[in-house]
Protein backbone atom coordinates (compact mmCIF):
# COMPACT_ATOMS: atom_id res chain seq x y z
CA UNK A 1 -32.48 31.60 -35.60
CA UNK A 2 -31.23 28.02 -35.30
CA UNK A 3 -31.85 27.69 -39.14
CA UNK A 4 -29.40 30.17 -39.87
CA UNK A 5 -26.34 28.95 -37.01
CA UNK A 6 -26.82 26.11 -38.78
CA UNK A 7 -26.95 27.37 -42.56
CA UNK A 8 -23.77 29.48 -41.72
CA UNK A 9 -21.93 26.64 -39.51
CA UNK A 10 -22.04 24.45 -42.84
CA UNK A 11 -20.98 27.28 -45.05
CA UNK A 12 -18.24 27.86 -42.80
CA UNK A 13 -17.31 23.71 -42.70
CA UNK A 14 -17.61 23.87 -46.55
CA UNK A 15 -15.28 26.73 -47.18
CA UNK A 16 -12.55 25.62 -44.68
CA UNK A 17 -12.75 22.09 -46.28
CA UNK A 18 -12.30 24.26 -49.55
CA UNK A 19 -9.39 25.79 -48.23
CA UNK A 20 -7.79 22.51 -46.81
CA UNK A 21 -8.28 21.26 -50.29
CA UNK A 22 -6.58 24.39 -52.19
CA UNK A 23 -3.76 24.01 -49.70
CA UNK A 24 -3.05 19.91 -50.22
CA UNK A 25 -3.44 20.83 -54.08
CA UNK A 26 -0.50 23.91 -53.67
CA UNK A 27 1.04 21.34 -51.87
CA UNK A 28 0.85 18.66 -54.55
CA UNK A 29 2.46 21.27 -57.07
CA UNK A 30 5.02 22.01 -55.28
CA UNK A 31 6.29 18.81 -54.76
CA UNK A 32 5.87 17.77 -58.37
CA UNK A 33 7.71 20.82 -59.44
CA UNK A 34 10.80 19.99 -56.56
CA UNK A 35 10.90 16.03 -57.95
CA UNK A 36 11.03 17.62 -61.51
CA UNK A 37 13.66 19.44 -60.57
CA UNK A 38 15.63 17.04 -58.82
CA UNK A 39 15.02 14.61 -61.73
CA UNK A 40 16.94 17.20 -63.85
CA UNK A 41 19.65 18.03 -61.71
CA UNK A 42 20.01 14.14 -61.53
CA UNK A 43 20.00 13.48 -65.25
CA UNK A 44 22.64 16.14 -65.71
């Protein structure tokens, strides 16, 4: 019983810290893209 709270507790820690990391990465993109974009409005 306390094998598996603790099994799923560290799933659950491991997926949200997936999540966190898919979100900074989105993030990441979307700022690159924006500075690219300003960059070219800017050269222009």
């Amino acid at each position: 019983m306390m094998l598996r709270l603790i099994s799923s507790l560290a799933s659950g820690v491991s997926a949200s810290a997936t999540a966190r990391w898919h979100i900074k990465r989105n993030c990441l993109r979307k700022l690159l893209e924006y500075t690219r974009r300003v960059a070219h409005t800017i050269k222009r």
